[in-house]
PDB file of N, CA and C in Angstrom:
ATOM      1  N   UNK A   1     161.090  41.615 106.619  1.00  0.00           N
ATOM      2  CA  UNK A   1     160.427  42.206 105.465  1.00  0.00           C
ATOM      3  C   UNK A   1     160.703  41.402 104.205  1.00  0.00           C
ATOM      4  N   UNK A   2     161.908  41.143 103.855  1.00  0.00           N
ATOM      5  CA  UNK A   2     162.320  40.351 102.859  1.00  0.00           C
ATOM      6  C   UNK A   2     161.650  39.148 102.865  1.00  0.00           C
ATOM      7  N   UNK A   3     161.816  38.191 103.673  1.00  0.00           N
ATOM      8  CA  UNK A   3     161.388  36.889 104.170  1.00  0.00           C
ATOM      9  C   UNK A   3     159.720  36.814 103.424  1.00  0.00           C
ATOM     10  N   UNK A   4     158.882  38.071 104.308  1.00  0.00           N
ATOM     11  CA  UNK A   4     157.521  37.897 104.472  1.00  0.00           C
ATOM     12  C   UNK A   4     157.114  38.129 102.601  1.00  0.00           C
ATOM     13  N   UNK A   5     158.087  38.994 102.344  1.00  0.00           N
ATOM     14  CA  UNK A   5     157.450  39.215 100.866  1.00  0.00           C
ATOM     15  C   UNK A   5     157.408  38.074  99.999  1.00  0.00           C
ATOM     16  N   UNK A   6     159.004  37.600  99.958  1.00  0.00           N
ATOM     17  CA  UNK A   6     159.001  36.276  99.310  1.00  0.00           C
ATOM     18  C   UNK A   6     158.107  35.053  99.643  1.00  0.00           C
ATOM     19  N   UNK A   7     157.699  34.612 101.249  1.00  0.00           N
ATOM     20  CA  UNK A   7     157.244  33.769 101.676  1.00  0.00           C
ATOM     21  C   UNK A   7     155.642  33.975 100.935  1.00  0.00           C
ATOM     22  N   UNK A   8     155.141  35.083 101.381  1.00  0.00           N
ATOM     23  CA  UNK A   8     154.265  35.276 100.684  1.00  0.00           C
ATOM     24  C   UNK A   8     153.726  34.737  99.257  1.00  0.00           C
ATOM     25  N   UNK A   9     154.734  35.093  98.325  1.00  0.00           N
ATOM     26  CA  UNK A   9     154.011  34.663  97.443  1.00  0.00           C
ATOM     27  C   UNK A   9     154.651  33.491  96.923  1.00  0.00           C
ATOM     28  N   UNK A  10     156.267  32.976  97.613  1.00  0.00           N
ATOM     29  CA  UNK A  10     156.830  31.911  96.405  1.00  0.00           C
ATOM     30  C   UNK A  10     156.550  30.799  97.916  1.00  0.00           C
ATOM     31  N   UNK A  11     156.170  30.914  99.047  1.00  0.00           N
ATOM     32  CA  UNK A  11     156.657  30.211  99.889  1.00  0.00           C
ATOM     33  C   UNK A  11     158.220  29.024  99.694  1.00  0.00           C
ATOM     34  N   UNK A  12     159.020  29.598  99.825  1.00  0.00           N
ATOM     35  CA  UNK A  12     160.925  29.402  99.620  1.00  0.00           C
ATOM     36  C   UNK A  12     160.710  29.797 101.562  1.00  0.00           C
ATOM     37  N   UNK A  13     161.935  28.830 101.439  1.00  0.00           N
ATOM     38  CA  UNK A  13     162.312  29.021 102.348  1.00  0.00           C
ATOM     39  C   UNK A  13     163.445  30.008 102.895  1.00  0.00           C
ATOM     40  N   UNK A  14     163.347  31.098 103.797  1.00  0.00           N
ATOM     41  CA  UNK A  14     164.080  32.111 103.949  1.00  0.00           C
ATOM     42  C   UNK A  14     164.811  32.098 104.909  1.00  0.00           C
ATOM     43  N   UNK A  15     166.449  32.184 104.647  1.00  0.00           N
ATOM     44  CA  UNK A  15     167.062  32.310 105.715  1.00  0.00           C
ATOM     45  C   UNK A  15     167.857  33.856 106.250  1.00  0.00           C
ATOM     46  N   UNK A  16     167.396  34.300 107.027  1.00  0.00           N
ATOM     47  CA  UNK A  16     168.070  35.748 107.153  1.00  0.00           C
ATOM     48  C   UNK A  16     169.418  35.381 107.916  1.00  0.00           C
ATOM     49  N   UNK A  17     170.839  36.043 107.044  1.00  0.00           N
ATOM     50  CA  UNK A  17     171.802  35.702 107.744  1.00  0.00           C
ATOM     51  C   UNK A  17     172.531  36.766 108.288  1.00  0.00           C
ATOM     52  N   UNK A  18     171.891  37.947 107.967  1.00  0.00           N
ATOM     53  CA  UNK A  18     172.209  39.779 108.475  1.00  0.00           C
ATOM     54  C   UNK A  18     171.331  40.244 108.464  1.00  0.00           C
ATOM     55  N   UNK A  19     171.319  41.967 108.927  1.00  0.00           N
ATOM     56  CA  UNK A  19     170.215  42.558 108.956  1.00  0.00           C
ATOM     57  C   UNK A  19     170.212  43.262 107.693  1.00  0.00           C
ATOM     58  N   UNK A  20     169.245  42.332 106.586  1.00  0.00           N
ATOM     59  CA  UNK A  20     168.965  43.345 105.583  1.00  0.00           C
ATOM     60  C   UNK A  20     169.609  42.241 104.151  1.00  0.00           C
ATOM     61  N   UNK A  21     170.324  40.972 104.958  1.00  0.00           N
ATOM     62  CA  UNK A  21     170.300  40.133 104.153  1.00  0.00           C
ATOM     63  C   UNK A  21     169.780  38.707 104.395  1.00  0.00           C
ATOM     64  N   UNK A  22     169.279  38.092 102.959  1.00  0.00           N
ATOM     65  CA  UNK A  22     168.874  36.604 103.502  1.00  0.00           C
ATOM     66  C   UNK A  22     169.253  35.684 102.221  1.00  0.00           C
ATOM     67  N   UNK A  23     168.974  34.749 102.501  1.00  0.00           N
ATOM     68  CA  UNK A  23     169.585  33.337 101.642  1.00  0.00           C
ATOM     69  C   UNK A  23     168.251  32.873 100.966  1.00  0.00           C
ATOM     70  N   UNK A  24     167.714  32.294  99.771  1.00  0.00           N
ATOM     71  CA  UNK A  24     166.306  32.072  99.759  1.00  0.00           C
ATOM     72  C   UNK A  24     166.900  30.293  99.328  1.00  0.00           C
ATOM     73  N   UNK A  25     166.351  29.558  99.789  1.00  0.00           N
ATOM     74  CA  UNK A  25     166.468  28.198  99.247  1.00  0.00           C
ATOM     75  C   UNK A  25     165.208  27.564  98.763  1.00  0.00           C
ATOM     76  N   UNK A  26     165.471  26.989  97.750  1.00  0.00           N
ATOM     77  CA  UNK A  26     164.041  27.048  96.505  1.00  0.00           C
ATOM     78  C   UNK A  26     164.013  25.817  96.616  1.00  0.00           C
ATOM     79  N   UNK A  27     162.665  24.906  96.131  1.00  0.00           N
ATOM     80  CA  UNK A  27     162.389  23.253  96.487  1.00  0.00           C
ATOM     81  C   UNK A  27     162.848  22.569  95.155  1.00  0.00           C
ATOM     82  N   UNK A  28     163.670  23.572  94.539  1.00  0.00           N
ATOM     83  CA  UNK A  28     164.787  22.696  93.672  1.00  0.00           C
ATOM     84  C   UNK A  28     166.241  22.471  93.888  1.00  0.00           C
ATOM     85  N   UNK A  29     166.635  21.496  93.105  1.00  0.00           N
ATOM     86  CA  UNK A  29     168.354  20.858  93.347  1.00  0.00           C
ATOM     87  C   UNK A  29     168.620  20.968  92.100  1.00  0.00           C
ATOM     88  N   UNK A  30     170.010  21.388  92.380  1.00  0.00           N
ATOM     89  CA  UNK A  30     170.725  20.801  91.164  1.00  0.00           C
ATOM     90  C   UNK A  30     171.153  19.354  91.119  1.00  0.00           C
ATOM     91  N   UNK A  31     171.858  19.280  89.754  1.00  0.00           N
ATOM     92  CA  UNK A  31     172.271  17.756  89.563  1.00  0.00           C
ATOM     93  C   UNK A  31     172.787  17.035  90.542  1.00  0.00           C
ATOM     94  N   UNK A  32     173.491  17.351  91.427  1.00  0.00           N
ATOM     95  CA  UNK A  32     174.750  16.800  92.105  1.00  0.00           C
ATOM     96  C   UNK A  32     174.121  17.231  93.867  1.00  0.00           C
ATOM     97  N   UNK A  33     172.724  17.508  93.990  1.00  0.00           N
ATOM     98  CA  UNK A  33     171.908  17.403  95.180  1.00  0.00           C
ATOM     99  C   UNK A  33     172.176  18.648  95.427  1.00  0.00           C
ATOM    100  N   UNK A  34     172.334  19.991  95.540  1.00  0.00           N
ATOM    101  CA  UNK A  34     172.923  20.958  96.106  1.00  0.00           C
ATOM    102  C   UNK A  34     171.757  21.643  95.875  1.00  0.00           C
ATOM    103  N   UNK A  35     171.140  22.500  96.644  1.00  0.00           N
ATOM    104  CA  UNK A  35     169.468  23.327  96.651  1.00  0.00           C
ATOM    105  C   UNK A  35     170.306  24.331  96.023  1.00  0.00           C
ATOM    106  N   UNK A  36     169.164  24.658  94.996  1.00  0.00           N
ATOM    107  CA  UNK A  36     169.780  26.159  94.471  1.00  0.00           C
ATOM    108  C   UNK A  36     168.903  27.113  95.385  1.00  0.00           C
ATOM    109  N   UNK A  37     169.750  27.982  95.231  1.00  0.00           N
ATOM    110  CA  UNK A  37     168.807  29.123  96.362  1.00  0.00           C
ATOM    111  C   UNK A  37     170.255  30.285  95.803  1.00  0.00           C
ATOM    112  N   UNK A  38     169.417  31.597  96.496  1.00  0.00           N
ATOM    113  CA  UNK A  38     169.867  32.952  95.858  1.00  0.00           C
ATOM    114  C   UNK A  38     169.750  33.732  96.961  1.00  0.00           C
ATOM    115  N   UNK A  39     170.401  34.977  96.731  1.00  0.00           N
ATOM    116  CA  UNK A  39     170.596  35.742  98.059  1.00  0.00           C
ATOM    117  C   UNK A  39     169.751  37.083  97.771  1.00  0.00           C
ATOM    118  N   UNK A  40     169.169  38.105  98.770  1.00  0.00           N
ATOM    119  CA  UNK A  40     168.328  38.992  98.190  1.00  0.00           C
ATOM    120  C   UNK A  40     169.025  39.655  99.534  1.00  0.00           C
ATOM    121  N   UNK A  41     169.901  40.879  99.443  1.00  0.00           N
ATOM    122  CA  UNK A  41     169.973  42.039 100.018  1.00  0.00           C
ATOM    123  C   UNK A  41     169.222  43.344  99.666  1.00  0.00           C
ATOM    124  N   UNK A  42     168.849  43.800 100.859  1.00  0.00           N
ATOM    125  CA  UNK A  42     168.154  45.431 100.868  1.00  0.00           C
ATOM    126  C   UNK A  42     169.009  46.364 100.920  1.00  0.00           C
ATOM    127  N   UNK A  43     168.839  47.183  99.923  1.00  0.00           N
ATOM    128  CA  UNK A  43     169.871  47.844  99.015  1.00  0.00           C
ATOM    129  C   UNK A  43     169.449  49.141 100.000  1.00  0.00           C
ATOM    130  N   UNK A  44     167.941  49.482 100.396  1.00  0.00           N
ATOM    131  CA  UNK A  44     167.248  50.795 100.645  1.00  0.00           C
ATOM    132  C   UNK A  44     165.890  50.464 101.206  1.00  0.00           C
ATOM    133  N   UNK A  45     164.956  51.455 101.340  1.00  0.00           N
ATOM    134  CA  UNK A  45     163.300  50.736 101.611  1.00  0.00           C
ATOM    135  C   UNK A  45     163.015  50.537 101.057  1.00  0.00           C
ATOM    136  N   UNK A  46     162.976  50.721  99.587  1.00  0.00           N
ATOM    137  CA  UNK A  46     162.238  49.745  98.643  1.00  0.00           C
ATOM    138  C   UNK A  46     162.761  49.078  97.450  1.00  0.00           C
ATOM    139  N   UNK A  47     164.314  49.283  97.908  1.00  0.00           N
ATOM    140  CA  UNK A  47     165.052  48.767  96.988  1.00  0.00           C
ATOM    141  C   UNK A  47     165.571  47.753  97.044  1.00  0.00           C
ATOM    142  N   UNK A  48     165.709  46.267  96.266  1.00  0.00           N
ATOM    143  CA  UNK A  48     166.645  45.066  96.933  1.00  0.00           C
ATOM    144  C   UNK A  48     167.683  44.216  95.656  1.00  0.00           C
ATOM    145  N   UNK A  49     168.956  43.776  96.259  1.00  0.00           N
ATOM    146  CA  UNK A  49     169.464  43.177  95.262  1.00  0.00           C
ATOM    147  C   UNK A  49     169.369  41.611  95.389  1.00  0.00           C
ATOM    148  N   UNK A  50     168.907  40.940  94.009  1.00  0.00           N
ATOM    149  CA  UNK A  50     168.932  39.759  93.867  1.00  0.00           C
ATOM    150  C   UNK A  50     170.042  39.124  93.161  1.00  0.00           C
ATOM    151  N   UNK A  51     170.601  37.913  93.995  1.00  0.00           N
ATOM    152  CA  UNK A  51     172.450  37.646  93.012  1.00  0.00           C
ATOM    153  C   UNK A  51     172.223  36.162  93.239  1.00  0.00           C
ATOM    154  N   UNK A  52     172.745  35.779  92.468  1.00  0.00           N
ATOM    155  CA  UNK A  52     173.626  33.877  93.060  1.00  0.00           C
ATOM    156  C   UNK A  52     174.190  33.975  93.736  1.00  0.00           C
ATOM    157  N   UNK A  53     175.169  34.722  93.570  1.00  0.00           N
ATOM    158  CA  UNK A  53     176.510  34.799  94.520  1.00  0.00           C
ATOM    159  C   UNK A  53     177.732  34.499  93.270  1.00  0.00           C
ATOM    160  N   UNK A  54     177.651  33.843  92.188  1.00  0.00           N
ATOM    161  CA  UNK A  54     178.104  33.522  90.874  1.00  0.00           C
ATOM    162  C   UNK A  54     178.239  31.983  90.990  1.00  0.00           C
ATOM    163  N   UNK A  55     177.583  31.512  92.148  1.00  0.00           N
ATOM    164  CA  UNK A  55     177.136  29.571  91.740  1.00  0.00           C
ATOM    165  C   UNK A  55     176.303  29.342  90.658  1.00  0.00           C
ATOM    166  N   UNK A  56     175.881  30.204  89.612  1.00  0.00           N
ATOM    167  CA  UNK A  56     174.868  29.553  88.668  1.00  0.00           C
ATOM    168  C   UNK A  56     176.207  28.694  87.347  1.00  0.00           C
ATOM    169  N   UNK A  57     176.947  29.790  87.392  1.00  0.00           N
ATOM    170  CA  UNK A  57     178.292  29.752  86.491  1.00  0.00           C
ATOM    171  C   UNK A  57     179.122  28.894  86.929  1.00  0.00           C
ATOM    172  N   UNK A  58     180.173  29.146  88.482  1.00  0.00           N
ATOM    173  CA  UNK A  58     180.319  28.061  89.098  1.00  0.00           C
ATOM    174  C   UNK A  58     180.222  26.762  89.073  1.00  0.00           C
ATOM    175  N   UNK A  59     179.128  26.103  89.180  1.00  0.00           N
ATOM    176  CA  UNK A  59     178.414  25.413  88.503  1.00  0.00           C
ATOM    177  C   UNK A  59     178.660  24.338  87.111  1.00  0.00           C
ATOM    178  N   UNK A  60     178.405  25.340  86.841  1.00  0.00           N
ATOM    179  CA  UNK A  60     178.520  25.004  85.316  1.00  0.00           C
ATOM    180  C   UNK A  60     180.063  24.678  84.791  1.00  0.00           C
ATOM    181  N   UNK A  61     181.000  25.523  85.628  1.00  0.00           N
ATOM    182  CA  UNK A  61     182.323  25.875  85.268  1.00  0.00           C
ATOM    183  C   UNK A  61     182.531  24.105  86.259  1.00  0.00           C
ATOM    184  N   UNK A  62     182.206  23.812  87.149  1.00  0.00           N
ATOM    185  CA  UNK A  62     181.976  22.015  87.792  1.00  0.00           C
ATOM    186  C   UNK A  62     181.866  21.197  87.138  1.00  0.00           C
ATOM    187  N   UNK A  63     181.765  21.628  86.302  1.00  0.00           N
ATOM    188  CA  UNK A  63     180.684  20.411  85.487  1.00  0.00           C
ATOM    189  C   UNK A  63     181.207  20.057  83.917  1.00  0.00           C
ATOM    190  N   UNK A  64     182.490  20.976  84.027  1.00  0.00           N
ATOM    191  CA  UNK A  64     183.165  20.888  82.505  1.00  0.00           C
ATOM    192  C   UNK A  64     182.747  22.078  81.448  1.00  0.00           C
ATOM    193  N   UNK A  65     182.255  22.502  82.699  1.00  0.00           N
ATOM    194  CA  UNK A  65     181.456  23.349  80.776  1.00  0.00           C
ATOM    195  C   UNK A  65     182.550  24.744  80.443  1.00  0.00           C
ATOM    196  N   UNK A  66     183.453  24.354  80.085  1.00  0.00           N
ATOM    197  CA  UNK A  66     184.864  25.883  79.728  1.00  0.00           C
ATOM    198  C   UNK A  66     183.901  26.994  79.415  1.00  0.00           C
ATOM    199  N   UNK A  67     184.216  28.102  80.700  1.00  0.00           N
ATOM    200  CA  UNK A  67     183.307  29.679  80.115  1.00  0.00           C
ATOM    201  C   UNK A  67     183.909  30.801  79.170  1.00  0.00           C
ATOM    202  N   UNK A  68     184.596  30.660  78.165  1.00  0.00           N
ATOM    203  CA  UNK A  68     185.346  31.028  76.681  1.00  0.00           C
ATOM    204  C   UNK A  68     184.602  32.653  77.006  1.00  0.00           C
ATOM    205  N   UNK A  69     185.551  33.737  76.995  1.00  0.00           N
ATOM    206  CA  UNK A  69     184.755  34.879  76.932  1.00  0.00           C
ATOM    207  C   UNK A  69     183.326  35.061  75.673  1.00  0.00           C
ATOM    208  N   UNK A  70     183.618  34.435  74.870  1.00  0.00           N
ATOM    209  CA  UNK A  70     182.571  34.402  73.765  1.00  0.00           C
ATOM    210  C   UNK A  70     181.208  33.376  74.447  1.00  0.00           C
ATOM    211  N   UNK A  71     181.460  32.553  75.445  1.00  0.00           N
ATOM    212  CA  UNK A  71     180.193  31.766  75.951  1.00  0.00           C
ATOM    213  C   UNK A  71     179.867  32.940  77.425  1.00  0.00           C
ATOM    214  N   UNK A  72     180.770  33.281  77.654  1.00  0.00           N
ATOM    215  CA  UNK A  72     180.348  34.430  78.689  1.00  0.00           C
ATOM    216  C   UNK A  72     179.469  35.742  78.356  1.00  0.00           C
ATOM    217  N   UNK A  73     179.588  36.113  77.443  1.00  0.00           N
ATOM    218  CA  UNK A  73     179.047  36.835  76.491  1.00  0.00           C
ATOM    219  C   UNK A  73     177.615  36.942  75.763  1.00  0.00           C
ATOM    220  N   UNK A  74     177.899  35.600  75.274  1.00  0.00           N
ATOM    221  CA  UNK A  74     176.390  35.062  74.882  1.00  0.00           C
ATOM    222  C   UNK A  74     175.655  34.909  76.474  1.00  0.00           C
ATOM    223  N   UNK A  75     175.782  34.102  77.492  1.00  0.00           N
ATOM    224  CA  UNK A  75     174.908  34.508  78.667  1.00  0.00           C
ATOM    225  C   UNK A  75     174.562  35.705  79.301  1.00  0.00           C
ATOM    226  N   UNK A  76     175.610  36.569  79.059  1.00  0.00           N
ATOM    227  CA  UNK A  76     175.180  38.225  79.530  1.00  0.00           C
ATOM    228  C   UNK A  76     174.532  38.500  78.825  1.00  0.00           C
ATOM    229  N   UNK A  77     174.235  38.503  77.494  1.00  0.00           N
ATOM    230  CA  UNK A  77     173.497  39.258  76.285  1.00  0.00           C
ATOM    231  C   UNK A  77     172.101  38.675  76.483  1.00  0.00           C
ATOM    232  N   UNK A  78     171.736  36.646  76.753  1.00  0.00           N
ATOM    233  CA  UNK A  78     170.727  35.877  77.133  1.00  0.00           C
ATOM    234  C   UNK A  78     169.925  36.928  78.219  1.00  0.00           C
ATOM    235  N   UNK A  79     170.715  37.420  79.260  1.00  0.00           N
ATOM    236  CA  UNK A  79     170.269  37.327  80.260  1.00  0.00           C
ATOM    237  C   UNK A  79     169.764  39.105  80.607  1.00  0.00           C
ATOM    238  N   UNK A  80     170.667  39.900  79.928  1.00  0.00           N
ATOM    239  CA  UNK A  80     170.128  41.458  79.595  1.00  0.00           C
ATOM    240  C   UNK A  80     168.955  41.669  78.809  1.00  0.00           C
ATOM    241  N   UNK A  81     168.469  40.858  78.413  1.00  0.00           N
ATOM    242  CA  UNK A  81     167.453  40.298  77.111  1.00  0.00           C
ATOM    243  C   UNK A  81     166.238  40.416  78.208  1.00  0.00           C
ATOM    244  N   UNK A  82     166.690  40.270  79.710  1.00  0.00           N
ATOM    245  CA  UNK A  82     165.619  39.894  80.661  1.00  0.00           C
ATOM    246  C   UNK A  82     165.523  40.683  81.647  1.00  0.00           C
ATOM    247  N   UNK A  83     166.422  41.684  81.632  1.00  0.00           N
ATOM    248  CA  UNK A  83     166.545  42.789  82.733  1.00  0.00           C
ATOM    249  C   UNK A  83     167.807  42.325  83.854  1.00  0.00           C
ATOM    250  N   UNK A  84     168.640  41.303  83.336  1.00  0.00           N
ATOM    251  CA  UNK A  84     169.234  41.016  84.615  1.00  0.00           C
ATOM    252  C   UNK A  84     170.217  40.858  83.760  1.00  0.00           C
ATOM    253  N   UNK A  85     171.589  41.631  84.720  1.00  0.00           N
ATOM    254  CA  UNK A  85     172.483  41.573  84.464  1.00  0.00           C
ATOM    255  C   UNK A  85     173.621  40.161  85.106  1.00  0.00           C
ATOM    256  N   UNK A  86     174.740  40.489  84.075  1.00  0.00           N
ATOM    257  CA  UNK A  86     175.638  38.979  84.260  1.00  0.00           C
ATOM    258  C   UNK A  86     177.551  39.966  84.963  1.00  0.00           C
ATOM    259  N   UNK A  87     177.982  40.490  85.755  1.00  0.00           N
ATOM    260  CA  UNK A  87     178.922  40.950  85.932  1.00  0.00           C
ATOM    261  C   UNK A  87     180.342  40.383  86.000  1.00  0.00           C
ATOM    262  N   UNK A  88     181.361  41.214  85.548  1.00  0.00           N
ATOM    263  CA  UNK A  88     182.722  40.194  85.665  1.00  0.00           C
ATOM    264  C   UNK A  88     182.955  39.466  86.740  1.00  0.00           C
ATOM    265  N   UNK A  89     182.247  39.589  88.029  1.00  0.00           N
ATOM    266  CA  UNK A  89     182.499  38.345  88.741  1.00  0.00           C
ATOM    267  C   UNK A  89     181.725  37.366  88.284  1.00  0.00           C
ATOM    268  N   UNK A  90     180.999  37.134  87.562  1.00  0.00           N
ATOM    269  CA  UNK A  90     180.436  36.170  87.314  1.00  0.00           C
ATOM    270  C   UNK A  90     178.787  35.835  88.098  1.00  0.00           C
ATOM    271  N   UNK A  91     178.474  37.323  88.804  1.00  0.00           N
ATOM    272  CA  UNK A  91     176.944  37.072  89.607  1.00  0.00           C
ATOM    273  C   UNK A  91     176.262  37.417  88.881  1.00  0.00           C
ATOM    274  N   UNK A  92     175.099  37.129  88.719  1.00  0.00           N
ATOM    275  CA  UNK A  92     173.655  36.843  88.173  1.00  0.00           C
ATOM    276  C   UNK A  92     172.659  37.740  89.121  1.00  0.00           C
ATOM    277  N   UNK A  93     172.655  39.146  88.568  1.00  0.00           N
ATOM    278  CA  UNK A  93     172.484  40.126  89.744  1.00  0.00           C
ATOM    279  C   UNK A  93     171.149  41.057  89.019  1.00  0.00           C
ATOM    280  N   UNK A  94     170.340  41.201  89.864  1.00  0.00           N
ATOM    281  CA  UNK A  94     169.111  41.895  89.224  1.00  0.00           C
ATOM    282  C   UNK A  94     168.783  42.713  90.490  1.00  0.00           C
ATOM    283  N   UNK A  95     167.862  44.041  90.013  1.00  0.00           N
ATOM    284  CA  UNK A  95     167.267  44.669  91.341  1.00  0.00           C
ATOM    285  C   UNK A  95     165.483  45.188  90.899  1.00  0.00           C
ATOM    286  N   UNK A  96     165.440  45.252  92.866  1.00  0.00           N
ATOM    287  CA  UNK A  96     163.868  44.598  92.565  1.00  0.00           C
ATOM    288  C   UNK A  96     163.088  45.756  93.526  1.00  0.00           C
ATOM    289  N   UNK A  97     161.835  45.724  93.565  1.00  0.00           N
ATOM    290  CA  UNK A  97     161.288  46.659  94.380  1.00  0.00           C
ATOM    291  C   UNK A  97     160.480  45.554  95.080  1.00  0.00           C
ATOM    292  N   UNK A  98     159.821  46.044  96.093  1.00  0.00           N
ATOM    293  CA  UNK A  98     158.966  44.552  97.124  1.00  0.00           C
ATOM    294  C   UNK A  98     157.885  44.480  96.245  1.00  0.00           C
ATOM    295  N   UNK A  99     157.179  45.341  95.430  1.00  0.00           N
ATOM    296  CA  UNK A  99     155.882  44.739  94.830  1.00  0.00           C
ATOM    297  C   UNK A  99     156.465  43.659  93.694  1.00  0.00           C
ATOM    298  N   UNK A 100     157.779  43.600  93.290  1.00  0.00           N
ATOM    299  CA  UNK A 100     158.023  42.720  92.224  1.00  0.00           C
ATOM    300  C   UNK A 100     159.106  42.197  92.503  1.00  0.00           C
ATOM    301  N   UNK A 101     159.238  41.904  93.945  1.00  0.00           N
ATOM    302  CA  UNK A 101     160.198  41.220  94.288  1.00  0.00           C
ATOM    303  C   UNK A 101     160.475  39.573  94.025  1.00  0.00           C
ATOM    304  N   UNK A 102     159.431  38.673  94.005  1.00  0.00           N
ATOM    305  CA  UNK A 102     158.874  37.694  94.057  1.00  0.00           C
ATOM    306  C   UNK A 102     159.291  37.028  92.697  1.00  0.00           C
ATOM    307  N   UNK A 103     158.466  37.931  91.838  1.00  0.00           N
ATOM    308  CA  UNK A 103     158.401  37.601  90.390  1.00  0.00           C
ATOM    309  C   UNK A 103     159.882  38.015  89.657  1.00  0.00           C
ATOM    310  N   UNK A 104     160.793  39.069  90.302  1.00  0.00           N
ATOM    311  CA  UNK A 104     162.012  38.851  89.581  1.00  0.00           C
ATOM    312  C   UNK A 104     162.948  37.878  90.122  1.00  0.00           C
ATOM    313  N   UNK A 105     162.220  37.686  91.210  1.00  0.00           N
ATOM    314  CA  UNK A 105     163.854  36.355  92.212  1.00  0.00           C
ATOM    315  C   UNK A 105     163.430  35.042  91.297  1.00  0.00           C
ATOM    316  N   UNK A 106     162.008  35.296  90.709  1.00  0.00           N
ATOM    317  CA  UNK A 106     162.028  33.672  89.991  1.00  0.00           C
ATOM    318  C   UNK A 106     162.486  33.845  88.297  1.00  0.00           C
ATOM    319  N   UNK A 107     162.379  35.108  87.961  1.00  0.00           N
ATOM    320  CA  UNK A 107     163.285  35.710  86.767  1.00  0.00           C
ATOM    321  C   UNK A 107     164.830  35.532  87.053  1.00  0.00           C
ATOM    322  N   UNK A 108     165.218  35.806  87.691  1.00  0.00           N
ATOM    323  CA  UNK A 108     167.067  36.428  87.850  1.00  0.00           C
ATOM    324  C   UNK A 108     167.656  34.823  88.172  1.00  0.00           C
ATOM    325  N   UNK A 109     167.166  33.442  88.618  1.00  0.00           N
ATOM    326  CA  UNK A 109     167.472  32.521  88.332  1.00  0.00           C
ATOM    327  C   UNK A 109     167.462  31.820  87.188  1.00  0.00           C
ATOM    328  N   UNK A 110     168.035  31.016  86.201  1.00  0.00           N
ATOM    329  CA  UNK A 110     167.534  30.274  84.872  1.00  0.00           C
ATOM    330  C   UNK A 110     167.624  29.390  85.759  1.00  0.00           C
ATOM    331  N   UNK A 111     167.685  28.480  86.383  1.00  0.00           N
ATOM    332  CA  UNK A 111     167.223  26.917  87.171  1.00  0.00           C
ATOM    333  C   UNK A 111     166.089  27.253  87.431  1.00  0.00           C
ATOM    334  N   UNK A 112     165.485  28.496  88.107  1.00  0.00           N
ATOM    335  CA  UNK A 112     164.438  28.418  88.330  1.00  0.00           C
ATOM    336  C   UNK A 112     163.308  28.553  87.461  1.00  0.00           C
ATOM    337  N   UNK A 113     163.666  28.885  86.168  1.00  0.00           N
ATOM    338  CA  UNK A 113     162.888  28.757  84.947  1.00  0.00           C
ATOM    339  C   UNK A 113     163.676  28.081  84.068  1.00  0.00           C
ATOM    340  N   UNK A 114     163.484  26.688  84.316  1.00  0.00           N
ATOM    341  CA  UNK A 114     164.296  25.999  83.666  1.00  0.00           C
ATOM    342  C   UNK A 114     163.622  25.945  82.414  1.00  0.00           C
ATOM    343  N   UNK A 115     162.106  25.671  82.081  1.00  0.00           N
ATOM    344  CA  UNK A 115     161.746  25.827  80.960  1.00  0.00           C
ATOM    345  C   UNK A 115     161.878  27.097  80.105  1.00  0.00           C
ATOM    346  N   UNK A 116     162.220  28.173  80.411  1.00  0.00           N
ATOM    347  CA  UNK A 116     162.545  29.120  79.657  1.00  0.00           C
ATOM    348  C   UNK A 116     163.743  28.892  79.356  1.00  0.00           C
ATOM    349  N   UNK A 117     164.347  28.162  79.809  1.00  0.00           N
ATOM    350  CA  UNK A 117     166.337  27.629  79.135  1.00  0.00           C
ATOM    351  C   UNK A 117     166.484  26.442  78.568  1.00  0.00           C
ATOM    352  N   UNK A 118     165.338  25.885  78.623  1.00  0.00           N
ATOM    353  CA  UNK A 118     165.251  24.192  78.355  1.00  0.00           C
ATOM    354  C   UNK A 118     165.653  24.689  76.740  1.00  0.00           C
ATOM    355  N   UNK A 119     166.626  23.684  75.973  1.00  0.00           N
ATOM    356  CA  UNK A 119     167.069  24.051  74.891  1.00  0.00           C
ATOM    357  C   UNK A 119     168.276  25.118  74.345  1.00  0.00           C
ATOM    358  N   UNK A 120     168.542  26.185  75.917  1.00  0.00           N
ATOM    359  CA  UNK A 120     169.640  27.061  75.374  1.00  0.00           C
ATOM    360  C   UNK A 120     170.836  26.352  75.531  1.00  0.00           C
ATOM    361  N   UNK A 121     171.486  26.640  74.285  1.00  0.00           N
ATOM    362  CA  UNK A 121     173.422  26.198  74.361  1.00  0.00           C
ATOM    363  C   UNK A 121     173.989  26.867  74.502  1.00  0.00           C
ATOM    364  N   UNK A 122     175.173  26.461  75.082  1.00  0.00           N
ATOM    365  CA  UNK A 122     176.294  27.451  75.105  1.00  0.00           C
ATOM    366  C   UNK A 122     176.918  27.184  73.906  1.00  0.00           C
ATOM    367  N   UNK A 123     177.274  28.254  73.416  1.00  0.00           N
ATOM    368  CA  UNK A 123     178.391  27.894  71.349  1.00  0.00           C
ATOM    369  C   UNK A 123     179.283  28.488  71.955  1.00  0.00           C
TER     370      UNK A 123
END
């Protein structure tokens, strides 16, 4: 179910690795070659959660970038701005119903809308 919804409309490639969870890997990379891709568990029948897993931060935290509770902050606030929340573990976690499943898994990533971040700093 998951698979077909996403395939449907983002065609990503879907990997189901439980029943009720899957891996989505998107035809983008990050810097350092690594596919970003996101995980979408079924919360219920029409309920599903979309997360990183907290590799968006991760990431970033790779790469030098110090996450200062005040730069942690400013990305939760960025990112509540959008319906998706940022939690003390550090996942990038949104929830979705199947008719708008599609369109928030490409929301609840910023790589995947990189032009909607193109220009944000961290202060």
């Amino acid at each position: 179910m998951i698979c077909n919804s996403v395939l449907s409309h983002l065609g990503y490639d879907c990997q189901p690795l439980s029943s009720g969870l899957v891996r989505i890997n998107t035809p983008f990379f990050q810097d350092d070659g690594d596919v970003i891709g996101v995980y979408i568990e079924q919360l219920g029948d029409d309920k599903f959660l979309i997360t990183d897993d907290a590799k968006t931060l991760m990431n970033l935290e790779s790469r030098g970038v110090s996450l200062s509770q005040k730069r942690f902050n400013h990305i939760k606030q960025n990112l509540s701005y959008r319906g998706i929340e940022l939690n003390q573990r550090a996942e990038i976690n949104s929830i979705s119903n199947s008719a708008t499943l599609a369109q928030q898994l490409q929301k609840s990533n910023p790589k995947l809308n990189y032009h909607r971040w193109n220009g944000f700093r961290l202060v």
